[in-house]
C-alpha atoms as a PDB file:
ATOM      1  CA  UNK A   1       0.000   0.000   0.000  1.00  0.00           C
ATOM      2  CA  UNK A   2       1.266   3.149  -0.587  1.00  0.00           C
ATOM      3  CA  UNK A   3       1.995   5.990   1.398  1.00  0.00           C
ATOM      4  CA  UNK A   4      -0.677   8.068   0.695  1.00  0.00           C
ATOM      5  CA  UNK A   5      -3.043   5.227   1.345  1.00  0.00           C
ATOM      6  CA  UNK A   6      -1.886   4.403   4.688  1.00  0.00           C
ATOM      7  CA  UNK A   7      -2.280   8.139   5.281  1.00  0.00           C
ATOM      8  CA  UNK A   8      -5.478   8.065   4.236  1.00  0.00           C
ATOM      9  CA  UNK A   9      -6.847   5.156   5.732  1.00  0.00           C
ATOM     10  CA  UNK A  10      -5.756   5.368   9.819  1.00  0.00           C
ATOM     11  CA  UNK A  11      -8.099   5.163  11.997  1.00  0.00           C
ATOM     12  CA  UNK A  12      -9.989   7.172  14.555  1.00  0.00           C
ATOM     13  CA  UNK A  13      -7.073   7.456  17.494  1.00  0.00           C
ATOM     14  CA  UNK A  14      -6.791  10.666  18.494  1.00  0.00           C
ATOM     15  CA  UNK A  15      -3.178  12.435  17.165  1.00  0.00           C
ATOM     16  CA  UNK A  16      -0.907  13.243  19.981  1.00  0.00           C
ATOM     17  CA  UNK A  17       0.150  17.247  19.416  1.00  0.00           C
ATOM     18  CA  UNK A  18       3.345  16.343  20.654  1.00  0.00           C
ATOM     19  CA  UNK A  19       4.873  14.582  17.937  1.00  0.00           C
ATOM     20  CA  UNK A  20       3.120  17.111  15.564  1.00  0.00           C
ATOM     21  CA  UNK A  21       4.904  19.756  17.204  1.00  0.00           C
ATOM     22  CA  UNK A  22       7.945  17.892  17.217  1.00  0.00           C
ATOM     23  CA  UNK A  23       7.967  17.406  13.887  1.00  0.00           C
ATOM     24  CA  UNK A  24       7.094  21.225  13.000  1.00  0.00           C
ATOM     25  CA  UNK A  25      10.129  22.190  15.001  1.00  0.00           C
ATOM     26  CA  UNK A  26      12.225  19.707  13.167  1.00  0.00           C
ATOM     27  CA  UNK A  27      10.610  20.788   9.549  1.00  0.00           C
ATOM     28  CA  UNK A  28      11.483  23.977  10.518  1.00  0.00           C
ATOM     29  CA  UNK A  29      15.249  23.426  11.884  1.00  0.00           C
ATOM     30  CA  UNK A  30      16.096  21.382   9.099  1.00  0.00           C
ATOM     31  CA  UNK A  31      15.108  23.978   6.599  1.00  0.00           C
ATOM     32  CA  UNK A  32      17.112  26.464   7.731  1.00  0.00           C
ATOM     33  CA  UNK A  33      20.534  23.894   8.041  1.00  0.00           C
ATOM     34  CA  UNK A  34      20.216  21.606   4.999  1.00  0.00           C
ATOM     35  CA  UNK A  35      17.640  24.145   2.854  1.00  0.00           C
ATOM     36  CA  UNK A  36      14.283  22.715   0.721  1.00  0.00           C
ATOM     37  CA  UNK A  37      15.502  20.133  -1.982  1.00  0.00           C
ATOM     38  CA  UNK A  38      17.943  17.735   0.755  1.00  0.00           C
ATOM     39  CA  UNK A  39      15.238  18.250   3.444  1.00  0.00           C
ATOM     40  CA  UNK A  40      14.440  14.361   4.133  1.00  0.00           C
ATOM     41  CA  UNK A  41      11.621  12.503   6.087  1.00  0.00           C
ATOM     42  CA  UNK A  42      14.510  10.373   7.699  1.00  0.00           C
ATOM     43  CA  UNK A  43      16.016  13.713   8.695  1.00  0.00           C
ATOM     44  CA  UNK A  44      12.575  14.791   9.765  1.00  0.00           C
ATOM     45  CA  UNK A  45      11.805  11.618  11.913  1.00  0.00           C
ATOM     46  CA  UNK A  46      15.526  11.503  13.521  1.00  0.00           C
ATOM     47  CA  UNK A  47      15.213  14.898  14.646  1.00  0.00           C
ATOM     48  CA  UNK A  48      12.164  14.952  15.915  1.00  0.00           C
ATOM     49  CA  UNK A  49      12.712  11.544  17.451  1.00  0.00           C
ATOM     50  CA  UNK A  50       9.895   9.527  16.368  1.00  0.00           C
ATOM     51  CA  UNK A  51       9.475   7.041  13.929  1.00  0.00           C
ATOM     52  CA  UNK A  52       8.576   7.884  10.397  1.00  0.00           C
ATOM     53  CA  UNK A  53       5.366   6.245  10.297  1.00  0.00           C
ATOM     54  CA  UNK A  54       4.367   8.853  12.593  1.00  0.00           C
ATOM     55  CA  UNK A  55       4.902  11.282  10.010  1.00  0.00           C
ATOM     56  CA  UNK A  56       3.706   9.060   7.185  1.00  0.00           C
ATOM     57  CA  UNK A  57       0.181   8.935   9.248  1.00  0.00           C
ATOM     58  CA  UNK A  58       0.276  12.634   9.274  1.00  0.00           C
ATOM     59  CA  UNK A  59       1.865  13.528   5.821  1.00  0.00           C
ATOM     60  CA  UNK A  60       1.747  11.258   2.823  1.00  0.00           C
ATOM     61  CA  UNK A  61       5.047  13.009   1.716  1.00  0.00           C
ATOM     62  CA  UNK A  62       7.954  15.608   2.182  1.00  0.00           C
ATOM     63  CA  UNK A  63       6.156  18.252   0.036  1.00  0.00           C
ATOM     64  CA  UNK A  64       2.977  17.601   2.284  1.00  0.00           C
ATOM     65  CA  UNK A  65       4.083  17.717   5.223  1.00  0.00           C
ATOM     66  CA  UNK A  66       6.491  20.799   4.749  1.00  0.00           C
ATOM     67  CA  UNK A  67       3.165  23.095   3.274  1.00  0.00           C
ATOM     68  CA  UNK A  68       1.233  21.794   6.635  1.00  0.00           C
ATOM     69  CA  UNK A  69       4.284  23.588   8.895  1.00  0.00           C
ATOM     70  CA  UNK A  70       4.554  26.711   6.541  1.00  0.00           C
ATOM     71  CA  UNK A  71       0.452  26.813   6.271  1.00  0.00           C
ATOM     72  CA  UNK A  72      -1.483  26.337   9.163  1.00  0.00           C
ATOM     73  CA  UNK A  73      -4.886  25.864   9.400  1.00  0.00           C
ATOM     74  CA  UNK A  74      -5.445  29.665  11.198  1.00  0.00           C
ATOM     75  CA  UNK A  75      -4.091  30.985   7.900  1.00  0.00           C
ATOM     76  CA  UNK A  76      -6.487  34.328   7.189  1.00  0.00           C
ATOM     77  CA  UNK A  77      -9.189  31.880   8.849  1.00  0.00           C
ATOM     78  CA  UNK A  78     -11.221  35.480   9.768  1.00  0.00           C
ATOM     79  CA  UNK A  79     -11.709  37.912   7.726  1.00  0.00           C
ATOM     80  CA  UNK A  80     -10.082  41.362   9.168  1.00  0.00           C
ATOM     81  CA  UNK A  81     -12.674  44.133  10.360  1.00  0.00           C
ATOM     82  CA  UNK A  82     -10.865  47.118  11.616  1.00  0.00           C
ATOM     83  CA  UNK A  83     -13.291  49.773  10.540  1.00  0.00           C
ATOM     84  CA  UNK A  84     -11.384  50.764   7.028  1.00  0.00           C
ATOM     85  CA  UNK A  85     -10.478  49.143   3.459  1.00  0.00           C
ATOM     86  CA  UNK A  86      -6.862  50.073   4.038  1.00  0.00           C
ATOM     87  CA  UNK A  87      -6.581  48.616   7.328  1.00  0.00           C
ATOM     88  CA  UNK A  88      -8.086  45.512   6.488  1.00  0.00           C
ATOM     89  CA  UNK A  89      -6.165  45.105   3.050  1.00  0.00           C
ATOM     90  CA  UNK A  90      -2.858  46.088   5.051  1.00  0.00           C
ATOM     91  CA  UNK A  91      -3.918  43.097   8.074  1.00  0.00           C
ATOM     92  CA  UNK A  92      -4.398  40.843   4.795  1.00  0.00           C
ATOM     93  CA  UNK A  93      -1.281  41.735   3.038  1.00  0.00           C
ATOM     94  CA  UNK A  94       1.021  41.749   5.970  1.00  0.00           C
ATOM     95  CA  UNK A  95      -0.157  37.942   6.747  1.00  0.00           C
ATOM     96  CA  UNK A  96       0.325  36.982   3.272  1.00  0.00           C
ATOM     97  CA  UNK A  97       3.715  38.692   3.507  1.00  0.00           C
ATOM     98  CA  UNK A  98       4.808  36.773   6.550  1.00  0.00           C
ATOM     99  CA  UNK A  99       4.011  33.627   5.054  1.00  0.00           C
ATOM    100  CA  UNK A 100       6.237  34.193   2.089  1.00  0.00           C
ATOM    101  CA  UNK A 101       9.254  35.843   3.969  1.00  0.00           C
ATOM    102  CA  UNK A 102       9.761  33.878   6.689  1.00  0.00           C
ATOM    103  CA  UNK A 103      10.711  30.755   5.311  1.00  0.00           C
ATOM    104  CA  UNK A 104      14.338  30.236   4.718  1.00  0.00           C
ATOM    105  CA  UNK A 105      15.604  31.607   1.098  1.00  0.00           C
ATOM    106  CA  UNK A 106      14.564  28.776  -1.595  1.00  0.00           C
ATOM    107  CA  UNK A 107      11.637  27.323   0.603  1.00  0.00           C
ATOM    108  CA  UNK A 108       8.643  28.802  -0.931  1.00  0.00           C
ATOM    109  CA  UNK A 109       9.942  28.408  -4.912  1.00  0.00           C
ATOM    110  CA  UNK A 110      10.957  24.556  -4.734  1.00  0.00           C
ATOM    111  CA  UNK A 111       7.706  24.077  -2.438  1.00  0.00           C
ATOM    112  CA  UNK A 112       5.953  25.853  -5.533  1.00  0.00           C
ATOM    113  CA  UNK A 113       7.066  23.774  -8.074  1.00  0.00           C
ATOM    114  CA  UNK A 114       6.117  20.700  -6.501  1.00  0.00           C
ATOM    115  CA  UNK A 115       3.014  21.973  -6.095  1.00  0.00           C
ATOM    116  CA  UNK A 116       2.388  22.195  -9.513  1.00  0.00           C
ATOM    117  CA  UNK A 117       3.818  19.266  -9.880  1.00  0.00           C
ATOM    118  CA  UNK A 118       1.604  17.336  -8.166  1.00  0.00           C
ATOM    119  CA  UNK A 119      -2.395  17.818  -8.634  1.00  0.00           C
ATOM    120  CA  UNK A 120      -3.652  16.704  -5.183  1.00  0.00           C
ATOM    121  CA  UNK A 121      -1.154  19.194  -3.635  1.00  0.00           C
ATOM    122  CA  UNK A 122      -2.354  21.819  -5.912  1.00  0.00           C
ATOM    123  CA  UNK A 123      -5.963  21.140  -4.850  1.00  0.00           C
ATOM    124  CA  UNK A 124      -5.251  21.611  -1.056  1.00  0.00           C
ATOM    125  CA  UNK A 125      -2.740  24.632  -2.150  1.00  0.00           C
ATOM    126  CA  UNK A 126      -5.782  26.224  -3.855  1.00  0.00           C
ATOM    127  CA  UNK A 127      -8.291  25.449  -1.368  1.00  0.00           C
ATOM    128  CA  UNK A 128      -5.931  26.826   1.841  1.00  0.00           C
ATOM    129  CA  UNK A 129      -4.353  29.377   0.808  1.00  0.00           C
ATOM    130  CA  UNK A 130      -5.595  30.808  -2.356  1.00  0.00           C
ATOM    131  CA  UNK A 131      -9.079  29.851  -1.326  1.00  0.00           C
ATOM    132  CA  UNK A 132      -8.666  31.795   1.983  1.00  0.00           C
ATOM    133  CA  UNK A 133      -7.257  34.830   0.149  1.00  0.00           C
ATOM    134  CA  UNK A 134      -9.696  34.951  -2.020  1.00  0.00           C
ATOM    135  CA  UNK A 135     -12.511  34.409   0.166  1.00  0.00           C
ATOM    136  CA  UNK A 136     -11.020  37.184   3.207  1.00  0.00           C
ATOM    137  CA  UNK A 137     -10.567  39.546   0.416  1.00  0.00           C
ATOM    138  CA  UNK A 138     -14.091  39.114  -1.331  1.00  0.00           C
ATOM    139  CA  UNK A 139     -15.688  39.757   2.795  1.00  0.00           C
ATOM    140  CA  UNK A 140     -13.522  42.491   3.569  1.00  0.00           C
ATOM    141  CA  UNK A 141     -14.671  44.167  -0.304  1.00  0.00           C
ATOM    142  CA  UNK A 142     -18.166  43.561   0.678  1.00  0.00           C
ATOM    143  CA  UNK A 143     -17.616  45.259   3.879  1.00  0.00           C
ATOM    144  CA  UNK A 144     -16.197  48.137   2.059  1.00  0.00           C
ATOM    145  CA  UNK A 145     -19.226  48.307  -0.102  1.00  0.00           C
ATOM    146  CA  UNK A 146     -21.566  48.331   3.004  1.00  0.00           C
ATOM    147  CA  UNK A 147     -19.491  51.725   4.356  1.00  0.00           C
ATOM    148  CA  UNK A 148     -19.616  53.406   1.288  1.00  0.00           C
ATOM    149  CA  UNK A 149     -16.256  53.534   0.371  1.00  0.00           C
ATOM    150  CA  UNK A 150     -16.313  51.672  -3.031  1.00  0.00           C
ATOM    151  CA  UNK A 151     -19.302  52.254  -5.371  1.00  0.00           C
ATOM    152  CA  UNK A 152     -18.127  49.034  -7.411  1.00  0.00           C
ATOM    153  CA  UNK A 153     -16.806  45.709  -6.147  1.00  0.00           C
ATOM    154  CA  UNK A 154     -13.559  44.780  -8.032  1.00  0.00           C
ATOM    155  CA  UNK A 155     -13.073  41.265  -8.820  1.00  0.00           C
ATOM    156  CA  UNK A 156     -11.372  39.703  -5.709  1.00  0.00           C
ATOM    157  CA  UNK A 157      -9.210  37.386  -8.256  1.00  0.00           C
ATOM    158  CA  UNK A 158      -7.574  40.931  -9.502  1.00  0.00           C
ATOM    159  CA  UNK A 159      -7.030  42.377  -6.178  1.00  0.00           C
ATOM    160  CA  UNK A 160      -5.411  39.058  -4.829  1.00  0.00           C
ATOM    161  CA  UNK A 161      -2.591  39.136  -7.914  1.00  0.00           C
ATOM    162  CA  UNK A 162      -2.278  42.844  -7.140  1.00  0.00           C
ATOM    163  CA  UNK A 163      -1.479  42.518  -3.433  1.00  0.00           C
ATOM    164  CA  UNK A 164       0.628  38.914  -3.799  1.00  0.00           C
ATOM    165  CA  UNK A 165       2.584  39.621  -7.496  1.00  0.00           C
ATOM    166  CA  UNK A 166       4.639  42.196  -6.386  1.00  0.00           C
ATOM    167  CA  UNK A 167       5.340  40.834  -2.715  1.00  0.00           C
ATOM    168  CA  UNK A 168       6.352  37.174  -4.435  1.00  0.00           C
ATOM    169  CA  UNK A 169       8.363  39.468  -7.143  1.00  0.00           C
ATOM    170  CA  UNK A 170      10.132  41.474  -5.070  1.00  0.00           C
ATOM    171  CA  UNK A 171      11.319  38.449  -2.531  1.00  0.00           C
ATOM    172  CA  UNK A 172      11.732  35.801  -5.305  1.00  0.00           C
ATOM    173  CA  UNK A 173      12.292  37.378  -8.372  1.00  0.00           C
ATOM    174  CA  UNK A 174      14.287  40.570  -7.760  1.00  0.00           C
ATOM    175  CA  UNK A 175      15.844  39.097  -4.452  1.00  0.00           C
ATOM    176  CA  UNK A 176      15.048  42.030  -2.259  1.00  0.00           C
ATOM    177  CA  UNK A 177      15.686  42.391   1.283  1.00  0.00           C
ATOM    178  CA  UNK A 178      12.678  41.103   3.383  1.00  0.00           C
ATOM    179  CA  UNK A 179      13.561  43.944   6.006  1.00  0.00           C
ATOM    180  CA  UNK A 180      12.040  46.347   3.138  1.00  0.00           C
ATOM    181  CA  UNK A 181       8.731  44.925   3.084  1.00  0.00           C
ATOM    182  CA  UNK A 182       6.765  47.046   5.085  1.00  0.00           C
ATOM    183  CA  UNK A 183       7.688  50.105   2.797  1.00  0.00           C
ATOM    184  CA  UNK A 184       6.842  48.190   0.099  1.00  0.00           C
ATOM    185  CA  UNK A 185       3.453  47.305   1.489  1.00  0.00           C
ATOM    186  CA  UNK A 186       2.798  50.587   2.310  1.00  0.00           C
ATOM    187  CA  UNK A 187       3.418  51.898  -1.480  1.00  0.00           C
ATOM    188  CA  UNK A 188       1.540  48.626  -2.471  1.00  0.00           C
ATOM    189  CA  UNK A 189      -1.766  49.680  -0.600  1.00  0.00           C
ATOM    190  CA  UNK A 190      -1.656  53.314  -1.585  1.00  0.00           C
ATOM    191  CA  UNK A 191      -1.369  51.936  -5.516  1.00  0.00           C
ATOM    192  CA  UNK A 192      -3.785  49.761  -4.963  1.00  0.00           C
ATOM    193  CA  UNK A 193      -6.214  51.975  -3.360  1.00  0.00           C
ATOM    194  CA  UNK A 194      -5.826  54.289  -5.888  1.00  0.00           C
ATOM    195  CA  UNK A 195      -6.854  51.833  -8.665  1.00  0.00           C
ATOM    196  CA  UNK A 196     -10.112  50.458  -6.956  1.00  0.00           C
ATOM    197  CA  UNK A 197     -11.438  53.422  -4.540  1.00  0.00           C
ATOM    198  CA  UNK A 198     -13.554  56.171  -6.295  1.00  0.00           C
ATOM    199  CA  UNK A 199     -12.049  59.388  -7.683  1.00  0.00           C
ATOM    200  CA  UNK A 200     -12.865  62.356  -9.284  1.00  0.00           C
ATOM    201  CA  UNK A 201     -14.433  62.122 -12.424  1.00  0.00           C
ATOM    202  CA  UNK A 202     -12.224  61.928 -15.728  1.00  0.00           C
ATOM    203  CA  UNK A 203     -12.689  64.727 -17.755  1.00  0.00           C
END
């Protein structure tokens, strides 16, 4: 049987959060020393000390279990409300931010590509974190709508690739510092602001 089988097919006994957090640490340790592509399960289990069918009941395999530790289940799991569209675009982008700089360098790319790779990755990739995007920034436009400060909803698929592009360009593509994110944020939100908030009219 394969791995993802037995995965999928263990019973009801409770999981003991100890060996999950043991194993998070060690994801996480071992990311930082031996980096993305030599990251092993063996590594994973000896560090962690338990036995790799522990992880195999948890994760069917490395790329699995390694998007579990980076995305947790709390990921944008409530839509912001802090009484403006720029504060709860700027709570949005700064989690989405986070989750994409604090990896070690090369983490998020090779965990990308093997997403893509692999279709039942790509659904749970889709439903966790682009589904959560897309769903906390579709709320907090409606919200927006119900104050008054957008006469038009923009389509929440545009406004995701406007916030995330140029965060994922600027940390994976032009190799920029992550210290310099906040500034870039901030620039981010007033461009985007300007593009989907009401102005005066064009002459």
């Amino acid at each position: 049987m394969s791995a993802r089988k037995q995965a999928r097919n263990q019973g009801g006994r409770p999981r003991d959060s100890r060996v999950d957090d043991a194993i998070a640490t060690a994801v996480r340790e071992l990311l930082t020393e031996v980096g993305y592509m030599r990251l092993t399960m063996a590594e994973v289990a000896a560090r962690a000390s338990v036995g790799k069918a522990a992880i195999y009941r948890r994760h069917a395999t490395k790329q699995e279990m390694i998007f579990d530790v980076l995305l947790p289940d709390q990921f944008l799991a409530v839509a912001p409300d802090r009484g403006s569209l720029r504060a709860d675009l700027a709570a949005v982008l700064a989690e989405v931010a986070d989750s994409m700089a604090m990896p070690p360098q090369g983490t998020i790319p090779g965990l990308l590509a093997d997403i893509h790779a692999d279709p039942a990755l790509r659904d749970r990739f889709d439903r966790k974190y682009l589904g959560a995007q897309r769903q906390t920034l579709t709320e907090i436009l409606d919200h927006a709508t119900a104050r008054g400060e957008l006469t038009t909803r923009p389509d929440p698929a545009a406004l995701n690739a406007l916030l995330v592009g140029p965060v994922f360009a600027w940390l994976f593509l032009l190799s920029e510092s992550p210290d310099r994110l906040p500034a870039l944020t901030s620039t981010l939100l007033d461009a985007v602001l300007a593009l989907i908030s009401p102005g005066p009219p064009r002459p």
